[in-house]
Protein backbone atom coordinates (compact mmCIF):
# COMPACT_ATOMS: atom_id res chain seq x y z
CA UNK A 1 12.58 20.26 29.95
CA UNK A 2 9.32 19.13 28.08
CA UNK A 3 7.00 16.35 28.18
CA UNK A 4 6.58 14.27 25.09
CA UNK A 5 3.12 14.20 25.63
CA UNK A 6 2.14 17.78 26.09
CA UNK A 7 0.90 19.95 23.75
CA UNK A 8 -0.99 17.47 21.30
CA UNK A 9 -2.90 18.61 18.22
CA UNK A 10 -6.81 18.17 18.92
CA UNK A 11 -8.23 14.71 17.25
CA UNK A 12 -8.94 14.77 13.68
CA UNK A 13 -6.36 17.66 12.48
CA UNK A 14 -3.67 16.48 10.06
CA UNK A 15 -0.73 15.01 11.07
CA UNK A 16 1.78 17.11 12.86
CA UNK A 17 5.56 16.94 13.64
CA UNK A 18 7.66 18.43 15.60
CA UNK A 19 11.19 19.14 15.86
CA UNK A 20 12.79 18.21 19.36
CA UNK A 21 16.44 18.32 18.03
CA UNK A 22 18.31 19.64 15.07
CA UNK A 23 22.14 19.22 14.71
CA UNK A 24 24.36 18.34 11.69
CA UNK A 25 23.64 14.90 10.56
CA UNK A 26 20.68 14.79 13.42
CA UNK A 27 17.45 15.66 13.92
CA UNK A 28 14.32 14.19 15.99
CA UNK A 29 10.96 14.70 16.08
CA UNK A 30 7.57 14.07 17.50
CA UNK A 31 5.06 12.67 15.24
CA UNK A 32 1.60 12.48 15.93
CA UNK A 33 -0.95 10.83 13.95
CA UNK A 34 -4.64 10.57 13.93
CA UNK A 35 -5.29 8.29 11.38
CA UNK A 36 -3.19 8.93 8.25
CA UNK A 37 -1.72 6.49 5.40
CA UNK A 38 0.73 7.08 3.05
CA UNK A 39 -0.99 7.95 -0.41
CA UNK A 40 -1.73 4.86 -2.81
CA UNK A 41 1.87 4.14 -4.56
CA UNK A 42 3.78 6.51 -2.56
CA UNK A 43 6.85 5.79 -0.85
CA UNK A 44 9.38 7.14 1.47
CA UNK A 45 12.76 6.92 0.17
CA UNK A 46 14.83 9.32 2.63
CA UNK A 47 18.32 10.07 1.90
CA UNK A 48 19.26 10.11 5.81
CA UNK A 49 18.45 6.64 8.10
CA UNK A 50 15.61 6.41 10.53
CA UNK A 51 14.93 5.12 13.85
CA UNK A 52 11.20 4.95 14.98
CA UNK A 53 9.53 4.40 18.60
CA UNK A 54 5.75 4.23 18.69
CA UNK A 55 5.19 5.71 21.78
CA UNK A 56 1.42 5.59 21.55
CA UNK A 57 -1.05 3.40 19.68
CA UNK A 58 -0.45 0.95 16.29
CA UNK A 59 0.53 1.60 12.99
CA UNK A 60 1.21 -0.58 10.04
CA UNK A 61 4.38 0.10 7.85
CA UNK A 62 4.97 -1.93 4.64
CA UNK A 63 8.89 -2.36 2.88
CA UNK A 64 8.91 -2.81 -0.75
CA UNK A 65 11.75 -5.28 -0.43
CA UNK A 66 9.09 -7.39 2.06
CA UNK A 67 5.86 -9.43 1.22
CA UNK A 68 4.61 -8.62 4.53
CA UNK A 69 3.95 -5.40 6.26
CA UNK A 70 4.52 -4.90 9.84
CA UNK A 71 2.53 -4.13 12.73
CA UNK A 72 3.85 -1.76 15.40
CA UNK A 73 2.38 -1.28 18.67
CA UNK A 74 3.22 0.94 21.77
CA UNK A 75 6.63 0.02 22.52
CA UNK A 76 8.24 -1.23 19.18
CA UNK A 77 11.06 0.12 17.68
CA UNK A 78 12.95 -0.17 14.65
CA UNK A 79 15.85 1.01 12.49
CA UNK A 80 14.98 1.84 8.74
CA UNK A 81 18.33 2.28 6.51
CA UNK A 82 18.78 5.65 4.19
CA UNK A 83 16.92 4.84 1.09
CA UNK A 84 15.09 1.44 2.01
CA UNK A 85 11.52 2.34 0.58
CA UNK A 86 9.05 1.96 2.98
CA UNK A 87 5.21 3.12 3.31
CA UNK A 88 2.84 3.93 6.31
CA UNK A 89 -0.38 1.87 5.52
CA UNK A 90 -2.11 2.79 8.73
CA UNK A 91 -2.12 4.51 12.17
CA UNK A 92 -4.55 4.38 14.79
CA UNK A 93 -6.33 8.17 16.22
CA UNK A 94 -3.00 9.41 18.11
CA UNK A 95 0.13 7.49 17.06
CA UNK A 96 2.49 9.36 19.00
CA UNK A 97 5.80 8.34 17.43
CA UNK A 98 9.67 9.45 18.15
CA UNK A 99 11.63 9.84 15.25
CA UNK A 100 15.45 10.09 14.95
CA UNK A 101 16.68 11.22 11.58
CA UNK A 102 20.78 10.66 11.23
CA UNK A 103 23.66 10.25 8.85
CA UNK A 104 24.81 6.83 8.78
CA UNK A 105 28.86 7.11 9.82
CA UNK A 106 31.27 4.25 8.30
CA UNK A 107 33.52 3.20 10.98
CA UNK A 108 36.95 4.02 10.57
C-alpha cells in the first residue's frame, strides 16, 4: 500500500509523473506540478481518454472546441474524450493530480 502523497519531488523541479497502474487499455498516474503550462500552441491530443482529479491545488485547462478555459481546484474532476484537444494553461506550486488513462469500450 502507498500514500498518494509520499514521496513528492522537492519545489521547483520539473514536473514529474508517476505510474501507479499499468494494464492493457489502463494506466494511472500521479502527476505533480509546480508551476508548469503547456507550451504556446501546443496541444494534447491523446489517442486513449482521460479522467483527471486535482487532488491538490488549481490549475487552468483550456479545450479548443471551448471559448472559455476552466478552472480546477482541489476536488474537481473531469472526463476528457480520446482526441478532444485540450491545453494546461496553468498550475499552482504542487498540483498533485490523479490521472486515469483508458480505452474507451463501445457497449455491446
Amino acid at each position: 500500500m502507498h500514500n498518494i502523497f509520499d514521496s513528492l519531488p522537492a519545489r521547483g523541479l520539473a514536473e514529474r509523473y508517476d505510474e501507479l497502474l499499468s494494464q492493457p487499455g489502463l494506466r494511472i498516474e500521479r502527476i505533480v506540478s509546480t508551476g508548469q503550462a503547456s507550451p504556446p500552441g501546443f496541444w494534447y491530443d491523446q489517442a486513449q481518454a482521460e479522467w483527471v482529479l486535482l487532488l491538490q491545488g488549481e490549475a487552468t485547462l483550456a479545450f479548443e472546441d471551448e471559448s472559455a478555459p476552466r478552472i480546477l481546484r482541489a476536488g474537481d474532476c473531469m472526463d476528457i474524450a480520446a482526441h478532444r484537444r485540450h491545453r494546461v494553461e496553468a498550475t499552482s506550486d504542487f498540483a498533485i493530480w490523479l490521472a486515469v488513462y483508458y480505452d474507451r469500450r463501445e457497449s455491446q
